[in-house]
PDB file of N, CA and C in Angstrom:
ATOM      1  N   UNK A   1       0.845  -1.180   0.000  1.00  0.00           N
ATOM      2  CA  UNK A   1       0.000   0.000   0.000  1.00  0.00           C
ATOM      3  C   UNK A   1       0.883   1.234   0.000  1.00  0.00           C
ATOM      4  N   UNK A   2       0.738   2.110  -0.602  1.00  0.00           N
ATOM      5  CA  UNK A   2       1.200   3.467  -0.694  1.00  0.00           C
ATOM      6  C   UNK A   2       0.829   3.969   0.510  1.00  0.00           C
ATOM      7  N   UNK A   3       2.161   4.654   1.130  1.00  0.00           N
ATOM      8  CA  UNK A   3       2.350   5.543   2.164  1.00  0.00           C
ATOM      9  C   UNK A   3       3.622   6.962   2.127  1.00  0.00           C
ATOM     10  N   UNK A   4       3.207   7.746   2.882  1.00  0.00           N
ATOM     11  CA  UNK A   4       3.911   9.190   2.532  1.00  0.00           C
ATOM     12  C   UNK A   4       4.752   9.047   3.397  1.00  0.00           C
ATOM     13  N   UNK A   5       6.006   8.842   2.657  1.00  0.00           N
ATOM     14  CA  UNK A   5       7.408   8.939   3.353  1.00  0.00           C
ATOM     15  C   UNK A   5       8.068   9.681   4.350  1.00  0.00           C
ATOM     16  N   UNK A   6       7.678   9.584   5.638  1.00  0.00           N
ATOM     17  CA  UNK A   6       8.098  10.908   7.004  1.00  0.00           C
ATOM     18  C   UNK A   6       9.698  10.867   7.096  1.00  0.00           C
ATOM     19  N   UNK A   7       9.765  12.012   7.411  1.00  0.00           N
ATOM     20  CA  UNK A   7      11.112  12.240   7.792  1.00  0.00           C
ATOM     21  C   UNK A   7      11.861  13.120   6.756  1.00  0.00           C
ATOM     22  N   UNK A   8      11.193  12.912   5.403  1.00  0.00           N
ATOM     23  CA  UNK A   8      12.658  13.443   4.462  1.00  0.00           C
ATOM     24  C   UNK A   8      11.243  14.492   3.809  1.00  0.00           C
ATOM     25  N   UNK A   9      10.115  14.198   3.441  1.00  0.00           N
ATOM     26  CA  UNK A   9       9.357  14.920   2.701  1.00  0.00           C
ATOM     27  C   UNK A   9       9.680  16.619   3.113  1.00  0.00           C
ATOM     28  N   UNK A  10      10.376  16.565   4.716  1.00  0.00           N
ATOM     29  CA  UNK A  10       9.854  18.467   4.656  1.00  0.00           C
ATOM     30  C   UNK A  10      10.806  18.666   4.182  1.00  0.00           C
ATOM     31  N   UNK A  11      11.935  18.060   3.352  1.00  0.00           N
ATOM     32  CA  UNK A  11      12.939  19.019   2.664  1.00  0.00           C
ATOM     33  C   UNK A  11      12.461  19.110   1.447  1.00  0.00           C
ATOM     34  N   UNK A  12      11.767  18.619   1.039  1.00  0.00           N
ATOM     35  CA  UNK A  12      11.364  18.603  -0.296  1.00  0.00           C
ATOM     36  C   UNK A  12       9.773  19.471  -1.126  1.00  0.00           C
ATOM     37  N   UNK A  13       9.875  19.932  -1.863  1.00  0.00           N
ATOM     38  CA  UNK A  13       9.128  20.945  -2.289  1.00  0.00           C
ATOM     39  C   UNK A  13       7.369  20.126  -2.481  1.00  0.00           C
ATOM     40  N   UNK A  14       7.497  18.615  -2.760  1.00  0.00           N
ATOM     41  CA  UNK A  14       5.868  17.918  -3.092  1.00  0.00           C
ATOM     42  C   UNK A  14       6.546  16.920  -2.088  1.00  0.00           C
ATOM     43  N   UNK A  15       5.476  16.122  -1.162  1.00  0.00           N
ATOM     44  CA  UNK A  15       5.339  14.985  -0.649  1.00  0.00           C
ATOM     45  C   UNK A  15       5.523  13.864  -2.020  1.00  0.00           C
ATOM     46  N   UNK A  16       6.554  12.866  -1.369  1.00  0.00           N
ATOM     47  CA  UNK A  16       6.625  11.889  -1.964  1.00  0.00           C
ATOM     48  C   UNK A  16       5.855  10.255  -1.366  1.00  0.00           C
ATOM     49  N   UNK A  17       5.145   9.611  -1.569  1.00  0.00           N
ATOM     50  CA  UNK A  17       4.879   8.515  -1.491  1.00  0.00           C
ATOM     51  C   UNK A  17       4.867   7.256  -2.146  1.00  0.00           C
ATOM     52  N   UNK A  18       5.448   6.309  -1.026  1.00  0.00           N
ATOM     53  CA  UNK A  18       6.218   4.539  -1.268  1.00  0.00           C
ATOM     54  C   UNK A  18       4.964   4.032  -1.966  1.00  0.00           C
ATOM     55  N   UNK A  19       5.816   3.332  -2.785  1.00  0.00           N
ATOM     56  CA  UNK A  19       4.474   2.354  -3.276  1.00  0.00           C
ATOM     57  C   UNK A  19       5.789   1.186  -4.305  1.00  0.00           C
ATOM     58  N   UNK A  20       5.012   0.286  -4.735  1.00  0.00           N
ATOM     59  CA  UNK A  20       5.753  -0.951  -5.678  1.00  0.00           C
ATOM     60  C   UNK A  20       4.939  -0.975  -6.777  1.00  0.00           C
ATOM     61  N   UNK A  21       4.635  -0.626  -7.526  1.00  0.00           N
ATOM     62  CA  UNK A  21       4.176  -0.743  -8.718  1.00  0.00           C
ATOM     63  C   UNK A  21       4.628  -0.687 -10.030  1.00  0.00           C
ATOM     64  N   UNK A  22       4.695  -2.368 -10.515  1.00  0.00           N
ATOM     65  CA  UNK A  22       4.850  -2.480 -12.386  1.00  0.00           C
ATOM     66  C   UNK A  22       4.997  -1.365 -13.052  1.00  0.00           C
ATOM     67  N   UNK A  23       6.057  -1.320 -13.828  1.00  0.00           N
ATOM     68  CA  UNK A  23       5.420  -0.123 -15.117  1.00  0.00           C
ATOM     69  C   UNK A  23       6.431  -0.015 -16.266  1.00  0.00           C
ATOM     70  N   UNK A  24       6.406   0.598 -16.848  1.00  0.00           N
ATOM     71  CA  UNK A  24       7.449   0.676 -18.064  1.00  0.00           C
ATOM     72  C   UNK A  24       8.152   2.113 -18.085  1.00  0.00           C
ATOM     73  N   UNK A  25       9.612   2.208 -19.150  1.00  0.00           N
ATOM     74  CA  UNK A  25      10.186   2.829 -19.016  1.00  0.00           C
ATOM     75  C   UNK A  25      10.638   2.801 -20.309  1.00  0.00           C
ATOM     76  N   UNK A  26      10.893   4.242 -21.079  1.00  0.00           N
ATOM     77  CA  UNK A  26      11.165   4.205 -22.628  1.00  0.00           C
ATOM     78  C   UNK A  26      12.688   5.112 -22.661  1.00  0.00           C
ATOM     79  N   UNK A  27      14.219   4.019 -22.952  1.00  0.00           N
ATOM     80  CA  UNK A  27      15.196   5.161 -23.007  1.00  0.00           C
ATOM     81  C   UNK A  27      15.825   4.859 -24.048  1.00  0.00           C
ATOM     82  N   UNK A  28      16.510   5.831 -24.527  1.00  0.00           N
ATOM     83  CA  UNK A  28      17.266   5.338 -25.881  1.00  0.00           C
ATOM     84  C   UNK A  28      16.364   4.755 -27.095  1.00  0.00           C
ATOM     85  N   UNK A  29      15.166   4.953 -27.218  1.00  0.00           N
ATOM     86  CA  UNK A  29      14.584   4.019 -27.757  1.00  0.00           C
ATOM     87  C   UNK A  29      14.125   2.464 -27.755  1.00  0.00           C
ATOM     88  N   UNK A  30      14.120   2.018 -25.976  1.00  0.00           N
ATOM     89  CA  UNK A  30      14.018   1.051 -25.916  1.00  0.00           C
ATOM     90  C   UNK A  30      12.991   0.789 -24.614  1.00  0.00           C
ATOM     91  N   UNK A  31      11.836  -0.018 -24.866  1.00  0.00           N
ATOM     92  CA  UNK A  31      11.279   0.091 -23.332  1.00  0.00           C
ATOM     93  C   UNK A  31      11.591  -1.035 -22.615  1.00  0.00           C
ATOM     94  N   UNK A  32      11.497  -0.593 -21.824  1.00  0.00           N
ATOM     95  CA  UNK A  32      11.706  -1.707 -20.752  1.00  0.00           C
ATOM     96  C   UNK A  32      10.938  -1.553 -19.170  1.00  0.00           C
ATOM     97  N   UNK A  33      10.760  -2.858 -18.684  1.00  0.00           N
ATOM     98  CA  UNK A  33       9.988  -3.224 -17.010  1.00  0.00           C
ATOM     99  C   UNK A  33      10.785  -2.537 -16.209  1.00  0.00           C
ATOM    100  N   UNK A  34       9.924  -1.979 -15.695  1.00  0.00           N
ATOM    101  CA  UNK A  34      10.506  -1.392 -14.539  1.00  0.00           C
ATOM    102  C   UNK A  34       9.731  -0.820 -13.219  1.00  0.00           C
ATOM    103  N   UNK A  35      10.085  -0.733 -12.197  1.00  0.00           N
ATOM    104  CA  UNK A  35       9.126  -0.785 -10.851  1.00  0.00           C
ATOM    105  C   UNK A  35       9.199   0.688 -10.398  1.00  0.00           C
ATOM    106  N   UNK A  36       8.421   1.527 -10.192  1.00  0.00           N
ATOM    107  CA  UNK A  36       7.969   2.540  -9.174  1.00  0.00           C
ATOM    108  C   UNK A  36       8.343   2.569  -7.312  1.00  0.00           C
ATOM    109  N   UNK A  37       9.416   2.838  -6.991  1.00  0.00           N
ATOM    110  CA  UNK A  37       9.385   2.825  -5.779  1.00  0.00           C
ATOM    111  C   UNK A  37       8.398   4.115  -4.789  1.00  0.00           C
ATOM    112  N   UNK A  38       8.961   5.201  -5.697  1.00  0.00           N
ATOM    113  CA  UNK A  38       8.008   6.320  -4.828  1.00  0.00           C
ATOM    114  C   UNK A  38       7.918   7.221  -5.878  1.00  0.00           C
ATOM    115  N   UNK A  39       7.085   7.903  -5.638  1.00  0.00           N
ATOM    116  CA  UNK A  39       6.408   8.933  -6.411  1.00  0.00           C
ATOM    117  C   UNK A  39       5.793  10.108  -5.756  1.00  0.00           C
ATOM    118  N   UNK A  40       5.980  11.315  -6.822  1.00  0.00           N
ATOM    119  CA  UNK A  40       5.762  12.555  -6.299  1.00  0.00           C
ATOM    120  C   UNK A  40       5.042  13.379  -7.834  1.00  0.00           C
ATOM    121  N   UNK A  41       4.696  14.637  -7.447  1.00  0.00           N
ATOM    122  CA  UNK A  41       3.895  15.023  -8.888  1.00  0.00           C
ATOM    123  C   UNK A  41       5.396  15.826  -9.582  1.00  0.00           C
ATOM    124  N   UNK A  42       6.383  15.722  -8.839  1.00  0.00           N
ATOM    125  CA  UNK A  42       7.722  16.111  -9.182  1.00  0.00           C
ATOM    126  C   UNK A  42       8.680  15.170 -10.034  1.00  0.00           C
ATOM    127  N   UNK A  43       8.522  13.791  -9.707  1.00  0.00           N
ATOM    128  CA  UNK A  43       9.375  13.188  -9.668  1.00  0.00           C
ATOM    129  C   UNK A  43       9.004  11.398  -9.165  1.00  0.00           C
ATOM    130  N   UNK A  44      10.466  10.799  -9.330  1.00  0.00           N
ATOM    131  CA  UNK A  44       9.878   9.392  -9.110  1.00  0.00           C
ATOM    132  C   UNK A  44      11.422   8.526  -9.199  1.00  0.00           C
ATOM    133  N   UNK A  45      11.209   7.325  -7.935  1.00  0.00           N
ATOM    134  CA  UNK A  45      11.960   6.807  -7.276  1.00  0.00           C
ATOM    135  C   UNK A  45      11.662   5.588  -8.237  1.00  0.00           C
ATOM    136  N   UNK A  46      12.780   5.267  -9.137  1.00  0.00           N
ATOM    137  CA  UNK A  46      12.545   3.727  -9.668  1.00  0.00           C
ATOM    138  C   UNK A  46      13.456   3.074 -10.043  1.00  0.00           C
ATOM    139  N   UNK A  47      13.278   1.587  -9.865  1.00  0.00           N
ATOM    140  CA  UNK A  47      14.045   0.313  -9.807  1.00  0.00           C
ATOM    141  C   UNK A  47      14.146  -0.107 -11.254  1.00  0.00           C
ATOM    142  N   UNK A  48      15.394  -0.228 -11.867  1.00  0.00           N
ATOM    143  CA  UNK A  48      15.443  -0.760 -13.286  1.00  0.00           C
ATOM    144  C   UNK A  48      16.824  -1.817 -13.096  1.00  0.00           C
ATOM    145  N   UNK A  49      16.720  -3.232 -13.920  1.00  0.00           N
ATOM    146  CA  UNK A  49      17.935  -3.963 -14.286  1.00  0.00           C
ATOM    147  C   UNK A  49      18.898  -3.457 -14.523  1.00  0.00           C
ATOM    148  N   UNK A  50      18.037  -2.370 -15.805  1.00  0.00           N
ATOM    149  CA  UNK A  50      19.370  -2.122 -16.665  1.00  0.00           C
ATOM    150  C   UNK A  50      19.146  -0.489 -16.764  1.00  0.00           C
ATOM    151  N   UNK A  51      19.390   0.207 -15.798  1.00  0.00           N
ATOM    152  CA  UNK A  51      18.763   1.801 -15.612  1.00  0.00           C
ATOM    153  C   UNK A  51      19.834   2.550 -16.490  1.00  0.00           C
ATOM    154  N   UNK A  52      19.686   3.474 -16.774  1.00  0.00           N
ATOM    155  CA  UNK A  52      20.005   4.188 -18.504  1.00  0.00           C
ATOM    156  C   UNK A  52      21.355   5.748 -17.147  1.00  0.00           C
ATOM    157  N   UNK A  53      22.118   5.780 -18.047  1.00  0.00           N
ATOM    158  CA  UNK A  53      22.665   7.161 -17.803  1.00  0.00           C
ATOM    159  C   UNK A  53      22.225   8.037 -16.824  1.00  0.00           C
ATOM    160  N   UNK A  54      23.370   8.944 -16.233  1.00  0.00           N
ATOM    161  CA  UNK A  54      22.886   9.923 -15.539  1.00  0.00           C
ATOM    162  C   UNK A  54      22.542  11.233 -16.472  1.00  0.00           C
ATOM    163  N   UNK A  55      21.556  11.739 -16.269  1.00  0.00           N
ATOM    164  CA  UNK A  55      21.149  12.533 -17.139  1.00  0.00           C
ATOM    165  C   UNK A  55      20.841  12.226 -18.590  1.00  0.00           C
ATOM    166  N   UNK A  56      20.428  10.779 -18.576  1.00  0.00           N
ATOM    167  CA  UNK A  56      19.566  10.873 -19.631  1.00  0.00           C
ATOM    168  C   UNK A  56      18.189  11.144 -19.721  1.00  0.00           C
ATOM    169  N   UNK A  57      17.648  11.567 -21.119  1.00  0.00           N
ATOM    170  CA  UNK A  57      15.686  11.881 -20.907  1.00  0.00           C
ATOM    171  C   UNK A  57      15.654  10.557 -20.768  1.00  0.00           C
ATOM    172  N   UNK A  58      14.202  10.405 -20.305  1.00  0.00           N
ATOM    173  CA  UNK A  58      13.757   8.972 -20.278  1.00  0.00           C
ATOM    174  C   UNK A  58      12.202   9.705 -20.469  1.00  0.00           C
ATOM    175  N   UNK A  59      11.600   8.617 -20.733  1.00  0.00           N
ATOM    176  CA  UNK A  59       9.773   8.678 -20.776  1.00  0.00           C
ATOM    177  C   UNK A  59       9.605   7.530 -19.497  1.00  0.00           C
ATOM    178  N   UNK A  60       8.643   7.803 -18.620  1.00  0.00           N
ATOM    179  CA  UNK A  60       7.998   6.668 -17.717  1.00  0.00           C
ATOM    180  C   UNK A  60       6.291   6.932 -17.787  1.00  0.00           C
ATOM    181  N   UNK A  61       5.962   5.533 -17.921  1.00  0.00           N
ATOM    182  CA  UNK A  61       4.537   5.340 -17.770  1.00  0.00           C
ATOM    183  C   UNK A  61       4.244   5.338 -16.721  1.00  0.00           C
ATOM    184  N   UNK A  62       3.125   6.470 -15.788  1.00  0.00           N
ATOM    185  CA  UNK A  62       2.514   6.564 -14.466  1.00  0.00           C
ATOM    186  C   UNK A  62       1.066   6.764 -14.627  1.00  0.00           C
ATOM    187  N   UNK A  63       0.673   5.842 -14.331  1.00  0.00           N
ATOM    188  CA  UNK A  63      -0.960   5.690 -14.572  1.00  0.00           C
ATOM    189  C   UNK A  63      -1.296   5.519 -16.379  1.00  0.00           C
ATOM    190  N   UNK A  64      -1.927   6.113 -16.632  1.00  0.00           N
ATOM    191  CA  UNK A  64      -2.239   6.200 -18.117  1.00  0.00           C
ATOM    192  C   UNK A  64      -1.120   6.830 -19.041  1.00  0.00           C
ATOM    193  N   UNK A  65      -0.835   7.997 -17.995  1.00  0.00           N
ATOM    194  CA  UNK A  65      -0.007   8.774 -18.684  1.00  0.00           C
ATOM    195  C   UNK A  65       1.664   8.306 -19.120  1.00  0.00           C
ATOM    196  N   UNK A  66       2.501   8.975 -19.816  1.00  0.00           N
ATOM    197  CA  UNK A  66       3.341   8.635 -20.501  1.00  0.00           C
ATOM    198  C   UNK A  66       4.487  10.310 -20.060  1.00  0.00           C
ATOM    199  N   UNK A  67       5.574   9.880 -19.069  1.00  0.00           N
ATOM    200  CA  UNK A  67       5.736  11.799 -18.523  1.00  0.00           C
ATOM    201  C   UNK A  67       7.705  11.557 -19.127  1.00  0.00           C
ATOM    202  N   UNK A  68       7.788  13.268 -19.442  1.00  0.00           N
ATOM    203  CA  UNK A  68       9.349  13.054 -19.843  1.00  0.00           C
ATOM    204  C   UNK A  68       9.583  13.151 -18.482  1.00  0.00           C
ATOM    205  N   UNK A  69      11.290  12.800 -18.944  1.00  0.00           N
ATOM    206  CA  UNK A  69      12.078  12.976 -17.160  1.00  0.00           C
ATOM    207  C   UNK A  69      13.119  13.224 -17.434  1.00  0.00           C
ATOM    208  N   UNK A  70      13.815  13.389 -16.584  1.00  0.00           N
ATOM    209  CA  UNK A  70      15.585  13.115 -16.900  1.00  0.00           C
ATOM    210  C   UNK A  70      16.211  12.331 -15.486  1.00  0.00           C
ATOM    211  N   UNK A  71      17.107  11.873 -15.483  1.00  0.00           N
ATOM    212  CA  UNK A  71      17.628  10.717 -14.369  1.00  0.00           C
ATOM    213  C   UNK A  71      18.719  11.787 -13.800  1.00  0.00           C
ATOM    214  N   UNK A  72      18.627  12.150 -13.131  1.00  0.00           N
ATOM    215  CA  UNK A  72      18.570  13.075 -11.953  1.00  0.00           C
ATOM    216  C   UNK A  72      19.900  12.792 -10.800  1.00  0.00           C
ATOM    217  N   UNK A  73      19.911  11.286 -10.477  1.00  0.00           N
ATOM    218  CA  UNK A  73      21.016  10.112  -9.993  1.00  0.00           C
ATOM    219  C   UNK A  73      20.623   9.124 -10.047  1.00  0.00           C
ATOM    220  N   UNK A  74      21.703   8.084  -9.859  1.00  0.00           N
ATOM    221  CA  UNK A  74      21.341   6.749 -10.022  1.00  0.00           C
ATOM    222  C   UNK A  74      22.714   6.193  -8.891  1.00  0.00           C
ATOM    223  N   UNK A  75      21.934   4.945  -8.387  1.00  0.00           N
ATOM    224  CA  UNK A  75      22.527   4.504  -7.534  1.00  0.00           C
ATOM    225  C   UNK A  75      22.223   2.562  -7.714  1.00  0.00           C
ATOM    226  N   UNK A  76      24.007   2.275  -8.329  1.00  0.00           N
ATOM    227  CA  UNK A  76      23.055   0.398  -8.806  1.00  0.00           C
ATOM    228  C   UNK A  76      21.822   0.918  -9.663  1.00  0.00           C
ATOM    229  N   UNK A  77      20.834  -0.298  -8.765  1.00  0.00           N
ATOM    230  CA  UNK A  77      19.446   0.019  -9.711  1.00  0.00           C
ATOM    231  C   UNK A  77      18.535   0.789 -10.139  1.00  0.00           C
ATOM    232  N   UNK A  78      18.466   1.758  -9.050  1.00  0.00           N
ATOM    233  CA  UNK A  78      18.259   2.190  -8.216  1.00  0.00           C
ATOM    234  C   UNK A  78      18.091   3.909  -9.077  1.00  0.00           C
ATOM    235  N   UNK A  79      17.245   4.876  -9.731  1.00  0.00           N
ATOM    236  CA  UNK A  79      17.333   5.681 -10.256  1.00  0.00           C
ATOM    237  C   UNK A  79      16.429   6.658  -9.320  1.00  0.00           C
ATOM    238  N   UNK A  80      17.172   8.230  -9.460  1.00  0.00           N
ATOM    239  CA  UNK A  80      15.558   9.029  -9.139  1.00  0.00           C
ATOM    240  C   UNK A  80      15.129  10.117 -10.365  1.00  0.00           C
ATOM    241  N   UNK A  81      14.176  10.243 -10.988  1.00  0.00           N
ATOM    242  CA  UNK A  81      14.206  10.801 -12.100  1.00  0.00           C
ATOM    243  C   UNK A  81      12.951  12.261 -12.046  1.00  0.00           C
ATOM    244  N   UNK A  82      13.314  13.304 -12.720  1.00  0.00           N
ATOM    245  CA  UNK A  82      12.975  14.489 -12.211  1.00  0.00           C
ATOM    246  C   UNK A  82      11.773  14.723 -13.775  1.00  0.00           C
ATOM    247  N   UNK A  83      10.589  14.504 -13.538  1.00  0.00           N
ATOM    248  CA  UNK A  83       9.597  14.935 -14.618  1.00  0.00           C
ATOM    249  C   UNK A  83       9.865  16.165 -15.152  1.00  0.00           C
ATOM    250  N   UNK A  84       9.699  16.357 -16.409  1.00  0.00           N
ATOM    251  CA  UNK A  84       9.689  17.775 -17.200  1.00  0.00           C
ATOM    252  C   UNK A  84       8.736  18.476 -17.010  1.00  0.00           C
ATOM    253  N   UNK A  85       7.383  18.226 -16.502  1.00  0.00           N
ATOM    254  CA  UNK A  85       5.986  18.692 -15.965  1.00  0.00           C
ATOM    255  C   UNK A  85       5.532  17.963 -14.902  1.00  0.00           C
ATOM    256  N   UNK A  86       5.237  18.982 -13.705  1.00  0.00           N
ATOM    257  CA  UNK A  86       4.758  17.666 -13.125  1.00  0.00           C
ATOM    258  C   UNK A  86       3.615  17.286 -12.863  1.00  0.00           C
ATOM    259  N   UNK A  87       3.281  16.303 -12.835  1.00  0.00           N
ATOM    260  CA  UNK A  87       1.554  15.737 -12.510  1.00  0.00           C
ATOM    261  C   UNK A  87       0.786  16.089 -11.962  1.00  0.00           C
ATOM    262  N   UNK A  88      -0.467  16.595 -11.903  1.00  0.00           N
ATOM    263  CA  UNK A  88      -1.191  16.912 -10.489  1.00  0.00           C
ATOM    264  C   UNK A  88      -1.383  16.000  -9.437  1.00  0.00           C
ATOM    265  N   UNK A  89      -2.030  16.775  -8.229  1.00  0.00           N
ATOM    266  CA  UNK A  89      -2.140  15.721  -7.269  1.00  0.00           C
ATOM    267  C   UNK A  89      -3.178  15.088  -7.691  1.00  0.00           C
ATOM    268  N   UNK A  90      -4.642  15.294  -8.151  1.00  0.00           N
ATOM    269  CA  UNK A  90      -5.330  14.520  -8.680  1.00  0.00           C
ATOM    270  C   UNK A  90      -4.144  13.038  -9.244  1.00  0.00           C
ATOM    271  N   UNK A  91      -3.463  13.569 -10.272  1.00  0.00           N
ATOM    272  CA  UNK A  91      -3.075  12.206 -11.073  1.00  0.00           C
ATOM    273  C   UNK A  91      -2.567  11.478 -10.010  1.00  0.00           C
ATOM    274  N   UNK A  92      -1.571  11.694  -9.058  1.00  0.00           N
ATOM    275  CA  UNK A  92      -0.523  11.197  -8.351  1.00  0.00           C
ATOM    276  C   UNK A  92      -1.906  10.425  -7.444  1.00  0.00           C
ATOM    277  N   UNK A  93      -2.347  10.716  -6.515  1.00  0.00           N
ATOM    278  CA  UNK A  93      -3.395  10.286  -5.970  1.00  0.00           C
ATOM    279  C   UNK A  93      -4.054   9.555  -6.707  1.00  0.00           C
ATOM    280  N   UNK A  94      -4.869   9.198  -8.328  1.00  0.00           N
ATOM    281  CA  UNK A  94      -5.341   8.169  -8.989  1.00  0.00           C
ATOM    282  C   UNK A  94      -4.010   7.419  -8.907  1.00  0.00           C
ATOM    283  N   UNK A  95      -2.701   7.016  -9.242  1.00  0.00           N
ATOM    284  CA  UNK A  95      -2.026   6.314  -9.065  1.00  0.00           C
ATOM    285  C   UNK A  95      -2.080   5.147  -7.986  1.00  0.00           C
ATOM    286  N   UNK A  96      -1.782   6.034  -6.409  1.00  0.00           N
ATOM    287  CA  UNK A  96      -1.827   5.689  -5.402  1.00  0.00           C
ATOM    288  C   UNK A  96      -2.874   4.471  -5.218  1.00  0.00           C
ATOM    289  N   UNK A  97      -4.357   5.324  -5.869  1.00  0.00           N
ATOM    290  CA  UNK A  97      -5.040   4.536  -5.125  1.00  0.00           C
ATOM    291  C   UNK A  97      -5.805   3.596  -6.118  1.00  0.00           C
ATOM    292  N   UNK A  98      -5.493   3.308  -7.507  1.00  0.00           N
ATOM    293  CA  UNK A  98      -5.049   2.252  -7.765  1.00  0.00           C
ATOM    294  C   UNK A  98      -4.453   1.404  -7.820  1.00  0.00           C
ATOM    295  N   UNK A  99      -2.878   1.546  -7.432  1.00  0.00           N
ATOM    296  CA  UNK A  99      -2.214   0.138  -6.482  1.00  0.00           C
ATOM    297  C   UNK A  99      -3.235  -0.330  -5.067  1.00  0.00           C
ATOM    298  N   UNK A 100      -3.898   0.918  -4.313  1.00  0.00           N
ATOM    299  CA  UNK A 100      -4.436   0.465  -2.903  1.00  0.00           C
ATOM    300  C   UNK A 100      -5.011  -0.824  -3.679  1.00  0.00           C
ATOM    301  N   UNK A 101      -6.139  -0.422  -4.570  1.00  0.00           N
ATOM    302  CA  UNK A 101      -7.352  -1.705  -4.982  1.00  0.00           C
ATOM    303  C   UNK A 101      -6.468  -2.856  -5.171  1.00  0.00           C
ATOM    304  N   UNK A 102      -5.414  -2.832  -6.159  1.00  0.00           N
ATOM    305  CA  UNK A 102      -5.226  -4.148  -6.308  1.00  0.00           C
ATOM    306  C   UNK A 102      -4.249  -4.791  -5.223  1.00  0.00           C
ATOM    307  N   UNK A 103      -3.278  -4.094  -4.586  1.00  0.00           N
ATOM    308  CA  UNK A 103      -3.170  -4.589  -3.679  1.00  0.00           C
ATOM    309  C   UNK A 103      -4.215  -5.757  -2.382  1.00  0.00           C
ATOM    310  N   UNK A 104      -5.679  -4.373  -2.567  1.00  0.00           N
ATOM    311  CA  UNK A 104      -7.035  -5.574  -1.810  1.00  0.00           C
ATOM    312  C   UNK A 104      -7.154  -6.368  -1.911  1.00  0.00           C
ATOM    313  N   UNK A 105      -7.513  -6.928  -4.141  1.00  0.00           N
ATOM    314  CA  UNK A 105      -8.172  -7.476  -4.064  1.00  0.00           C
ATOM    315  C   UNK A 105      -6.839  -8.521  -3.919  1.00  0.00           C
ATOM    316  N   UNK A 106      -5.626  -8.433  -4.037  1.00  0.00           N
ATOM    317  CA  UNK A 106      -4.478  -9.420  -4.285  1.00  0.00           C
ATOM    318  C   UNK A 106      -4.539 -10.066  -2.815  1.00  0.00           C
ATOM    319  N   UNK A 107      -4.965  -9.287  -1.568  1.00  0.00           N
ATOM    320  CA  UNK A 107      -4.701 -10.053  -0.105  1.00  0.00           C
ATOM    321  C   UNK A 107      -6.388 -10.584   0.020  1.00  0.00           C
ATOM    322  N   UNK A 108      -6.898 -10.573  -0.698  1.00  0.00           N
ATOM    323  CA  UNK A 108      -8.740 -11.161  -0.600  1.00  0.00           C
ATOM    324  C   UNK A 108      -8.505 -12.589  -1.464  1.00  0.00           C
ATOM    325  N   UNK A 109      -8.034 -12.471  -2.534  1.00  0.00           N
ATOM    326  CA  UNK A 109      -7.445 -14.247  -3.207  1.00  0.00           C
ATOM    327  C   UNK A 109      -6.343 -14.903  -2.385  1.00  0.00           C
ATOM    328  N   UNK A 110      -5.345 -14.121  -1.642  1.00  0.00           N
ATOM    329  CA  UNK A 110      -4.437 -14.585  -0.621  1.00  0.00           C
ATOM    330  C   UNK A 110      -5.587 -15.450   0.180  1.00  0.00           C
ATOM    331  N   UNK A 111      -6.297 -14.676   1.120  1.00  0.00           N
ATOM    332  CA  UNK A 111      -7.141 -15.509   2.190  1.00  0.00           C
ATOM    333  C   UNK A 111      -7.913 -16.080   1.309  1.00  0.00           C
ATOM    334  N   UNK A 112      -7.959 -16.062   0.524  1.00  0.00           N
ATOM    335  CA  UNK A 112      -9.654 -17.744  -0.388  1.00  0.00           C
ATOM    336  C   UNK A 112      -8.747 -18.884  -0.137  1.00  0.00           C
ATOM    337  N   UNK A 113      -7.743 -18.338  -0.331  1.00  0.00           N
ATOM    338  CA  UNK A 113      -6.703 -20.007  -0.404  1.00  0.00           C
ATOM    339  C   UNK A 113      -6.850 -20.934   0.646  1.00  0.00           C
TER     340      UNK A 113
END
């Protein structure tokens, strides 16, 4: 479940919030899987195999949408990448709380078992 990261958010200009969520990532012309650690209408914390350059653009898919970025640092897998526009809270919040649902319904087939 998505939760708002305490401790570090008051240095930062938007609240960021944890979450794990699937998604894709377009660099160099190539997409690839890649996971969402945290997210902000600024910006976004994500996990890639094979994560691309510092300061390269990248495109990431967040929700429907499709946002430029640039990779900002990278650490190992480990990238944080800075949107060229950033999202509203509306969007960031539909994000959120579409991982909540499936997260539900994923621990509601857990207990049928």
């Amino acid at each position: 479940m998505a939760s708002r990261i305490d401790g570090v958010h008051h240095l930062r200009s938007t609240p960021r919030y944890k979450l794990f969520q699937p998604t894709e990532m377009s660099a160099a012309g190539e997409t690839r899987r890649v996971h969402l650690l945290n997210l902000s209408t600024s910006g976004a914390l994500i996990y890639a195999a094979d994560p691309p350059p510092l300061g390269s653009s990248i495109r990431v898919r967040c929700g429907v949408h499709w946002l430029s970025a640039r990779v900002a640092w990278r650490n190992q897998r480990r990238l944080g990448v800075a949107f060229a526009q950033a999202m509203s809270d509306a969007d960031v919040g539909l994000i959120i709380a579409v991982e909540a649902a499936a997260l539900a319904v994923a621990s509601r087939r857990t207990a049928d078992l």
